[in-house]
C-alpha atoms as a PDB file:
ATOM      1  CA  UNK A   1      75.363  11.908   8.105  1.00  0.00           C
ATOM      2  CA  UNK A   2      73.348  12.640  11.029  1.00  0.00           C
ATOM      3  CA  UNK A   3      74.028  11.885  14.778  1.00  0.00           C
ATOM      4  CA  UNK A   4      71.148   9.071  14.577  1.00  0.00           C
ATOM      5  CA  UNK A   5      73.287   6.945  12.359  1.00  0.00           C
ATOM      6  CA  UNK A   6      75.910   5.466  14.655  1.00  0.00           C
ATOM      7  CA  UNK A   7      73.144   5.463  17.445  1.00  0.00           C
ATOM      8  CA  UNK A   8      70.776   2.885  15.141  1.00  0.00           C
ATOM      9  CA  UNK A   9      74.091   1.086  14.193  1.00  0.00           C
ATOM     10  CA  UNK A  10      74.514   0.874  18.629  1.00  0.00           C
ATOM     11  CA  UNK A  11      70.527  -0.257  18.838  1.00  0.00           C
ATOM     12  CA  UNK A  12      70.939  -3.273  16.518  1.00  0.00           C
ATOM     13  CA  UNK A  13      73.950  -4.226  17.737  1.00  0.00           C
ATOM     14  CA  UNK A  14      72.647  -4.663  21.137  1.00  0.00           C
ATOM     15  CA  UNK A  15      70.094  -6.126  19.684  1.00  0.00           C
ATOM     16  CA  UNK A  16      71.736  -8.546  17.973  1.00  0.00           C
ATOM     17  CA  UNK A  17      73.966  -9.345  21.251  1.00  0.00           C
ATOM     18  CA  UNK A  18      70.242 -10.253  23.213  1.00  0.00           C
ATOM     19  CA  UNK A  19      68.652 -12.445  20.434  1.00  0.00           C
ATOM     20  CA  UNK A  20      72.076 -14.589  20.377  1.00  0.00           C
ATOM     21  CA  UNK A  21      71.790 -14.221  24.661  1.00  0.00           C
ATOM     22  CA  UNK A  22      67.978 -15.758  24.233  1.00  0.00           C
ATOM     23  CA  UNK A  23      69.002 -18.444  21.485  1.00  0.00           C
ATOM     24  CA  UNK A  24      72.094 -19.556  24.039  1.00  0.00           C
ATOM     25  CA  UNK A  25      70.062 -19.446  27.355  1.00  0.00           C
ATOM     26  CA  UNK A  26      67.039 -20.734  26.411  1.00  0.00           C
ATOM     27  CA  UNK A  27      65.089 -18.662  27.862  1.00  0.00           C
ATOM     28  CA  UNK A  28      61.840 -18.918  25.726  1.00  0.00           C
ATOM     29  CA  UNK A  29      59.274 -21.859  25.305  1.00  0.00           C
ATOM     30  CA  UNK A  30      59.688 -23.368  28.483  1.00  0.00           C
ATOM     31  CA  UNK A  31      57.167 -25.578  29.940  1.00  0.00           C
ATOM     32  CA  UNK A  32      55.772 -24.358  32.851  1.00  0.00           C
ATOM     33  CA  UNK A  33      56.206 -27.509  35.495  1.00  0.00           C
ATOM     34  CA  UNK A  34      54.281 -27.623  38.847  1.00  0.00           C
ATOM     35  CA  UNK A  35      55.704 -30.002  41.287  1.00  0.00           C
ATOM     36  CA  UNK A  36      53.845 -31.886  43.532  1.00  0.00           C
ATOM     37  CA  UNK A  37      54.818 -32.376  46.846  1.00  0.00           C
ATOM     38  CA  UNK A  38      56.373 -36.313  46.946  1.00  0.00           C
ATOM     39  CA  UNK A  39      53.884 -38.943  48.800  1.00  0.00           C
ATOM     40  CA  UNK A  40      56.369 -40.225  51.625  1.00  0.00           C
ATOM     41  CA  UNK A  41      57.131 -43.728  53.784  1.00  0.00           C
ATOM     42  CA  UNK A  42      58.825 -44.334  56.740  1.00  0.00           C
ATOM     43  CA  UNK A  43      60.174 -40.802  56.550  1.00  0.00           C
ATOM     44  CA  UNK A  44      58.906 -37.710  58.314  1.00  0.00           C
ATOM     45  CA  UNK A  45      56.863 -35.333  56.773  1.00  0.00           C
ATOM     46  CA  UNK A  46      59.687 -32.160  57.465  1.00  0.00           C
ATOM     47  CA  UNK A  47      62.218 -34.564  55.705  1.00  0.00           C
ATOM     48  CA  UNK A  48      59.661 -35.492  52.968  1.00  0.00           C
ATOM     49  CA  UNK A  49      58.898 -31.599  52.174  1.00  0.00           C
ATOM     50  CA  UNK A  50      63.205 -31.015  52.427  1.00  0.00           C
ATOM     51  CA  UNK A  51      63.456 -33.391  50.010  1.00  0.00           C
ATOM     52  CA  UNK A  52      60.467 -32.181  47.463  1.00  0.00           C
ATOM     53  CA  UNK A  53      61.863 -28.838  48.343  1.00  0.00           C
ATOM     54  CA  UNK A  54      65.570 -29.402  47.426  1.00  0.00           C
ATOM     55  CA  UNK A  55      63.973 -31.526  44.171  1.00  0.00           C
ATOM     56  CA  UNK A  56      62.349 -28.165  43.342  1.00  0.00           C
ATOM     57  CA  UNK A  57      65.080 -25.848  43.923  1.00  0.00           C
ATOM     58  CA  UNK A  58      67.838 -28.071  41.768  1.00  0.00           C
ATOM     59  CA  UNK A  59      65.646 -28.423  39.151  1.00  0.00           C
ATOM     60  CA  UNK A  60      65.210 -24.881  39.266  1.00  0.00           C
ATOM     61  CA  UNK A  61      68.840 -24.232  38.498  1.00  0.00           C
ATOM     62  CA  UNK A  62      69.373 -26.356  36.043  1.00  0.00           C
ATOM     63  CA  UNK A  63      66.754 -23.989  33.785  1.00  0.00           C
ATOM     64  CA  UNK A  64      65.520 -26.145  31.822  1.00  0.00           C
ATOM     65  CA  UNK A  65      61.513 -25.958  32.960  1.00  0.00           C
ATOM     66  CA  UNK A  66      59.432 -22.392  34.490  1.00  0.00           C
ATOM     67  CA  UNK A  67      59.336 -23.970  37.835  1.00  0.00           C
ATOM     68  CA  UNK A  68      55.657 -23.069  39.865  1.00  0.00           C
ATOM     69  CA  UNK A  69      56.508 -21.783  43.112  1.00  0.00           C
ATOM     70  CA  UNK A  70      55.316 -23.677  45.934  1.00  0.00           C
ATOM     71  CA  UNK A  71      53.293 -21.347  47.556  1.00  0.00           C
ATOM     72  CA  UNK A  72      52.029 -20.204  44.192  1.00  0.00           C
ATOM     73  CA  UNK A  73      50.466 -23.719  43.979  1.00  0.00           C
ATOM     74  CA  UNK A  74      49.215 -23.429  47.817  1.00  0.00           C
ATOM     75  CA  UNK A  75      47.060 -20.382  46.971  1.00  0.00           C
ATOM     76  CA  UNK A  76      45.828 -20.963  43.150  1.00  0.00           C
ATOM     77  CA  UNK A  77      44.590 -24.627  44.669  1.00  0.00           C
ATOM     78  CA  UNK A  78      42.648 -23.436  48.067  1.00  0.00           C
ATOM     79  CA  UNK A  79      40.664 -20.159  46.127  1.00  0.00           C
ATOM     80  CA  UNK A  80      39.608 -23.177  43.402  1.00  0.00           C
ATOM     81  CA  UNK A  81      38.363 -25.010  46.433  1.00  0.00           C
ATOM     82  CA  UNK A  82      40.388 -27.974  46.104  1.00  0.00           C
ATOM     83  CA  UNK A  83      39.925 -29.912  48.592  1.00  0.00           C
ATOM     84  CA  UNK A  84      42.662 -32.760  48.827  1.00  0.00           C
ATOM     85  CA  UNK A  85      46.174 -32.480  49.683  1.00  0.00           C
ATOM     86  CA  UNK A  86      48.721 -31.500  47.188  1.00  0.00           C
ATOM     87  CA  UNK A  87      51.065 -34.448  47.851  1.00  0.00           C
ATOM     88  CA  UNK A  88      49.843 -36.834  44.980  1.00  0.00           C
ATOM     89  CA  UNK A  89      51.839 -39.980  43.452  1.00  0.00           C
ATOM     90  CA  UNK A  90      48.782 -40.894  40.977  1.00  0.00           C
ATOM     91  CA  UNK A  91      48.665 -40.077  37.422  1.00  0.00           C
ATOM     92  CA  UNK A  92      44.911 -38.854  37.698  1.00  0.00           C
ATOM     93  CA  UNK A  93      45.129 -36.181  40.997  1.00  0.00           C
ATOM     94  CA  UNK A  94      48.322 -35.267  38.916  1.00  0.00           C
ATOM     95  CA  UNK A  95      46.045 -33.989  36.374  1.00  0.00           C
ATOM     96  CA  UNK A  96      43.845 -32.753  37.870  1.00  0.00           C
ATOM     97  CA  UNK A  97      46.408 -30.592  40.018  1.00  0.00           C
ATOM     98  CA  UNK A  98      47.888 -29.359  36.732  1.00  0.00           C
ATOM     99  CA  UNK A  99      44.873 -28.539  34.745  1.00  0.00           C
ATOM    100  CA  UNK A 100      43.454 -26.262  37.906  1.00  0.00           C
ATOM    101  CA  UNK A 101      46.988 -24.848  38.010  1.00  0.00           C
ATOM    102  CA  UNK A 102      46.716 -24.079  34.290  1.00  0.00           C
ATOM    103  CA  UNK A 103      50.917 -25.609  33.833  1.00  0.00           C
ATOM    104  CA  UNK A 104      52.021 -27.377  31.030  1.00  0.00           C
ATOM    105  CA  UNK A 105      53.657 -30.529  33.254  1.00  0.00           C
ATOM    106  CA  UNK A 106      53.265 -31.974  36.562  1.00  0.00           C
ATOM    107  CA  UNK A 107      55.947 -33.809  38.380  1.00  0.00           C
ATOM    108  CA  UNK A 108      54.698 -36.509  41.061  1.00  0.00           C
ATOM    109  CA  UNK A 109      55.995 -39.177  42.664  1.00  0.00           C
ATOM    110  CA  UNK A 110      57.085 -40.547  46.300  1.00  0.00           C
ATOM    111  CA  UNK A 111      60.101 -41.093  48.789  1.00  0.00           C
ATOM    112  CA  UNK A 112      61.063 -44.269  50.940  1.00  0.00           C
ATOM    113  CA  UNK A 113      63.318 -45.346  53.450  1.00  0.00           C
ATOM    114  CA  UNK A 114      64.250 -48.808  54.350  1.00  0.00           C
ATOM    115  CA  UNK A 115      66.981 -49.192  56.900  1.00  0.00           C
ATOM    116  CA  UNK A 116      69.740 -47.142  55.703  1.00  0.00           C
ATOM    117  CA  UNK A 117      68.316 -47.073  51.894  1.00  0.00           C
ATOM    118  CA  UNK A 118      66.332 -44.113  50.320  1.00  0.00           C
ATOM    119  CA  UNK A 119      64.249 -45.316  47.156  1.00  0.00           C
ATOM    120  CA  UNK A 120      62.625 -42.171  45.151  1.00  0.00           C
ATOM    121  CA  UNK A 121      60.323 -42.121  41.760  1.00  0.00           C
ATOM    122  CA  UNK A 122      59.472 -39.124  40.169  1.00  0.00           C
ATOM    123  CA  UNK A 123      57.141 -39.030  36.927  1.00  0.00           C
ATOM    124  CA  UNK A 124      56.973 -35.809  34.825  1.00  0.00           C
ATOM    125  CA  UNK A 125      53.572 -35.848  32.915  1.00  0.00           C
ATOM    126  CA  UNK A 126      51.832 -33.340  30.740  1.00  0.00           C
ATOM    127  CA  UNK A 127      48.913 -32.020  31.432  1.00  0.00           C
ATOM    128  CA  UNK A 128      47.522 -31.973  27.879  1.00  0.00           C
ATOM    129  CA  UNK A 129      47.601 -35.672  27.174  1.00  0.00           C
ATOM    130  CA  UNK A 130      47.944 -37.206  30.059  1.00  0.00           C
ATOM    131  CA  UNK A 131      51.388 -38.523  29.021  1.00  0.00           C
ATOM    132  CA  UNK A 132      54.515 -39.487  30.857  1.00  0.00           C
ATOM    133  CA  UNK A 133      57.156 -37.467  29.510  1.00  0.00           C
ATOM    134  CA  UNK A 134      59.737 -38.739  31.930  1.00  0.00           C
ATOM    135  CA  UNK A 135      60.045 -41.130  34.671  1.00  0.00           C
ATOM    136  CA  UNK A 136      63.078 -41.479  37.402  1.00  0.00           C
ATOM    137  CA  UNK A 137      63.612 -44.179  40.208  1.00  0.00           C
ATOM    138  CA  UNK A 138      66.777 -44.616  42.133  1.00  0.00           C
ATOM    139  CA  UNK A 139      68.088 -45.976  45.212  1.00  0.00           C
ATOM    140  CA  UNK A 140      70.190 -44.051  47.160  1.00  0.00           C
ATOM    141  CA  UNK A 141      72.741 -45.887  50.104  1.00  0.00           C
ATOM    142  CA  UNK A 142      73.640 -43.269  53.330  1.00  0.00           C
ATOM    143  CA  UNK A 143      71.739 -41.394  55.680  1.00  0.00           C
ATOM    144  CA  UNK A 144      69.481 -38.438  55.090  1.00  0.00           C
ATOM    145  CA  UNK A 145      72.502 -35.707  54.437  1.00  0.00           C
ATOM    146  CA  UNK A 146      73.990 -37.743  51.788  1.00  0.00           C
ATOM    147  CA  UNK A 147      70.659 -38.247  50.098  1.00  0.00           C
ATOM    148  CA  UNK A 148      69.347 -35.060  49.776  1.00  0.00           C
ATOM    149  CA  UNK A 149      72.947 -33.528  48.514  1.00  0.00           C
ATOM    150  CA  UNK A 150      74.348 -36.105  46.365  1.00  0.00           C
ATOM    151  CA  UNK A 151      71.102 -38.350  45.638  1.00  0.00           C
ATOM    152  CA  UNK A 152      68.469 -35.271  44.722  1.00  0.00           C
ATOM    153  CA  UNK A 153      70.589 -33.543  42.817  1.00  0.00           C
ATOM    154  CA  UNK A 154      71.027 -36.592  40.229  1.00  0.00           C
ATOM    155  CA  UNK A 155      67.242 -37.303  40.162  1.00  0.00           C
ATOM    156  CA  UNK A 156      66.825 -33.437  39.127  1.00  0.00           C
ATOM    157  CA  UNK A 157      69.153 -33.580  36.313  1.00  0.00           C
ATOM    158  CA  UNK A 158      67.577 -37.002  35.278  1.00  0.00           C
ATOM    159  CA  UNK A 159      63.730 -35.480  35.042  1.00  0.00           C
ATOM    160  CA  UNK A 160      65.676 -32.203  33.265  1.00  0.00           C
ATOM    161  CA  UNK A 161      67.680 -34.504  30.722  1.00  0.00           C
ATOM    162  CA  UNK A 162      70.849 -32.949  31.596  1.00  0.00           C
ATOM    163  CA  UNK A 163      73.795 -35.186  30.900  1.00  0.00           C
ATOM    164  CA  UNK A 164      77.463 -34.658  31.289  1.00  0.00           C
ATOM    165  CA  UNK A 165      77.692 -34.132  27.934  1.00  0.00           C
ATOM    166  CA  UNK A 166      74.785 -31.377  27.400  1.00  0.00           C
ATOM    167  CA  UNK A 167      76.664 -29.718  30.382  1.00  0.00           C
ATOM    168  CA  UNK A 168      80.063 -29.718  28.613  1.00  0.00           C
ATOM    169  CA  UNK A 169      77.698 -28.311  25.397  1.00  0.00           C
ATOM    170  CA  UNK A 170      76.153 -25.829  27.657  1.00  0.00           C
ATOM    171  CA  UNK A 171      79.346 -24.233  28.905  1.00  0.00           C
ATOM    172  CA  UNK A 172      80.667 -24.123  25.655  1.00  0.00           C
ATOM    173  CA  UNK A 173      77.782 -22.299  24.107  1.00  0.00           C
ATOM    174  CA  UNK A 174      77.860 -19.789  27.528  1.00  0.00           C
ATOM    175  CA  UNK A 175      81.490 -19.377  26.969  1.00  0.00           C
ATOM    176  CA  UNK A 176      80.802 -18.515  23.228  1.00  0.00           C
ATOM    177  CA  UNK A 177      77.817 -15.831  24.116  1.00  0.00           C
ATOM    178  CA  UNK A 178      79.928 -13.594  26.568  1.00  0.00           C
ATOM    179  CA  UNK A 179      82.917 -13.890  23.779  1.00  0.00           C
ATOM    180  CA  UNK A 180      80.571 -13.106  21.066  1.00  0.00           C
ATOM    181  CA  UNK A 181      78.957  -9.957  23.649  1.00  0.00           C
ATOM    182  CA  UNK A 182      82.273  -8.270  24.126  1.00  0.00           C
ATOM    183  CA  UNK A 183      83.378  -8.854  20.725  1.00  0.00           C
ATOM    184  CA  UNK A 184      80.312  -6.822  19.762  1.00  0.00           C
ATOM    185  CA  UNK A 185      80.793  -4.227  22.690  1.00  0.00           C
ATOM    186  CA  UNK A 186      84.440  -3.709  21.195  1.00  0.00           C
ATOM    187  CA  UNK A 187      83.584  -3.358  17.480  1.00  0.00           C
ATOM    188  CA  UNK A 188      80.637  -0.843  18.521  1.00  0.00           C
ATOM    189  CA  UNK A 189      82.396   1.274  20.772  1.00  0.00           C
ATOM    190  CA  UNK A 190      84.896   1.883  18.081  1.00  0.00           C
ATOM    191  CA  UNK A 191      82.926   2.507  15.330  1.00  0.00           C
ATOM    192  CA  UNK A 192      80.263   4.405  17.460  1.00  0.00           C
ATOM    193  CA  UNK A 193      83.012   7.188  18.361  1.00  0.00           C
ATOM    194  CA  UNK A 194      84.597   7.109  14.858  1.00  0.00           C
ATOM    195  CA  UNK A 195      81.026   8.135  13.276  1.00  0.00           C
ATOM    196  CA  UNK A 196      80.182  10.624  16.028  1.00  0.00           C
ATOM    197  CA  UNK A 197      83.745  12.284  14.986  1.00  0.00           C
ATOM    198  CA  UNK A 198      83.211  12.273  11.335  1.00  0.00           C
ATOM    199  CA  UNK A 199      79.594  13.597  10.791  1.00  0.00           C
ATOM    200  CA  UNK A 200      81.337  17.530  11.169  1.00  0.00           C
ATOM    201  CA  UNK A 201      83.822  16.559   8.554  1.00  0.00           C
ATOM    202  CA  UNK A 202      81.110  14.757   6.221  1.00  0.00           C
ATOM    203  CA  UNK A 203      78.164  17.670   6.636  1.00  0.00           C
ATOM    204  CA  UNK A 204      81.214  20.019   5.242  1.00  0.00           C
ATOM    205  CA  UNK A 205      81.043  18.046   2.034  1.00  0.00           C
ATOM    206  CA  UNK A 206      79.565  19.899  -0.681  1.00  0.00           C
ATOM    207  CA  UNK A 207      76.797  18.775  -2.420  1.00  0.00           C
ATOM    208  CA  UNK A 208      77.577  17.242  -6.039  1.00  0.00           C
ATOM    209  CA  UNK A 209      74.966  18.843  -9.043  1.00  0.00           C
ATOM    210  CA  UNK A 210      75.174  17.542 -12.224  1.00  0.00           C
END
């Protein structure tokens, strides 16, 4: 038995440790999302791009789209010449937005205030058909601080589909990737070393004619 043995036996199990990482992360065929920033009333424009912002940035965490990067966007749009703003709440700029971008999905939508009330709608549409894949509108009671931490936050995980219960699914499948990792760390380590030890004792064998 020769030393590349137990290293090939190493290779695939490290290989087998990132496919079941990939399969429990997710982190293939994503749909690359390019959100807009949110048409505003009654608000400022600093709070309307702190709230698109924070939008962006929770549903960046929660993983479940490729998330454009703002200034990305900026740049692609002004060398293609485009010549309206990039805050858009209609279906058809939408498109037209995403299809110059070259994303799969476009999120759009817009942010109120009345009195002491916040009222948001976000769409999520695809840029292939032309379809609403998702829609979100809430209200939202408090001032501004309570909004953008408690309020935004839930509107991300709506538009991402996360529900307590995929949450309590996704930890569970997290917890059983790093168990499943250092299970396969300590059966390789062991086995690695035993084979490395044993290829002196097995080239000594001599060979069997019959």
């Amino acid at each position: 038995m020769t030393r590349s043995v137990p290293i090939t036996i190493t290779v695939l199990l490290i290989l087998l440790c990132y496919a079941m990482s990939t399969a429990q992360t997710g982190t293939h065929g994503k749909k690359v999302l390019a959100l807009n920033d949110l048409s505003f009333t009654a608000i400022t424009p600093q709070e309307a791009s702190l709230i698109t912002e924070t939008l962006r940035s929770n549903i960046i965490r929660l993983d479940t789209f490729k998330v454009m990067d703002h200034f990305e966007m900026k740049n692609i749009l002004n060398q293609m010449g485009y010549q309206q703003s990039s805050i858009c709440d209609k279906p058809s700029c939408a498109l037209e937005i995403g299809q110059l971008l070259g994303v799969d999905i476009v999120g759009t939508g817009s942010v109120s205030q009345f009195g002491n009330t916040y009222s948001i709608g976000v769409n999520i549409i695809e840029v292939r058909t032309g379809r609403t894949i998702k829609e979100v509108n809430e209200f939202f009671t408090g001032n501004s601080e309570k909004f953008i931490k408690r309020g935004i936050p839930l509107v991300a995980s709506k538009l991402c589909g996360i529900t307590k219960e995929k949450v309590k699914i996704r930890k569970k499948s997290l917890a059983w990737f790093w168990i499943s990792g250092i299970l396969g760390v300590a059966i390789t380590v062991p086995v690695t070393i035993i084979l490395i030890n044993n290829k002196d004792d097995v080239s000594k064998l001599p060979d069997i004619i019959e």
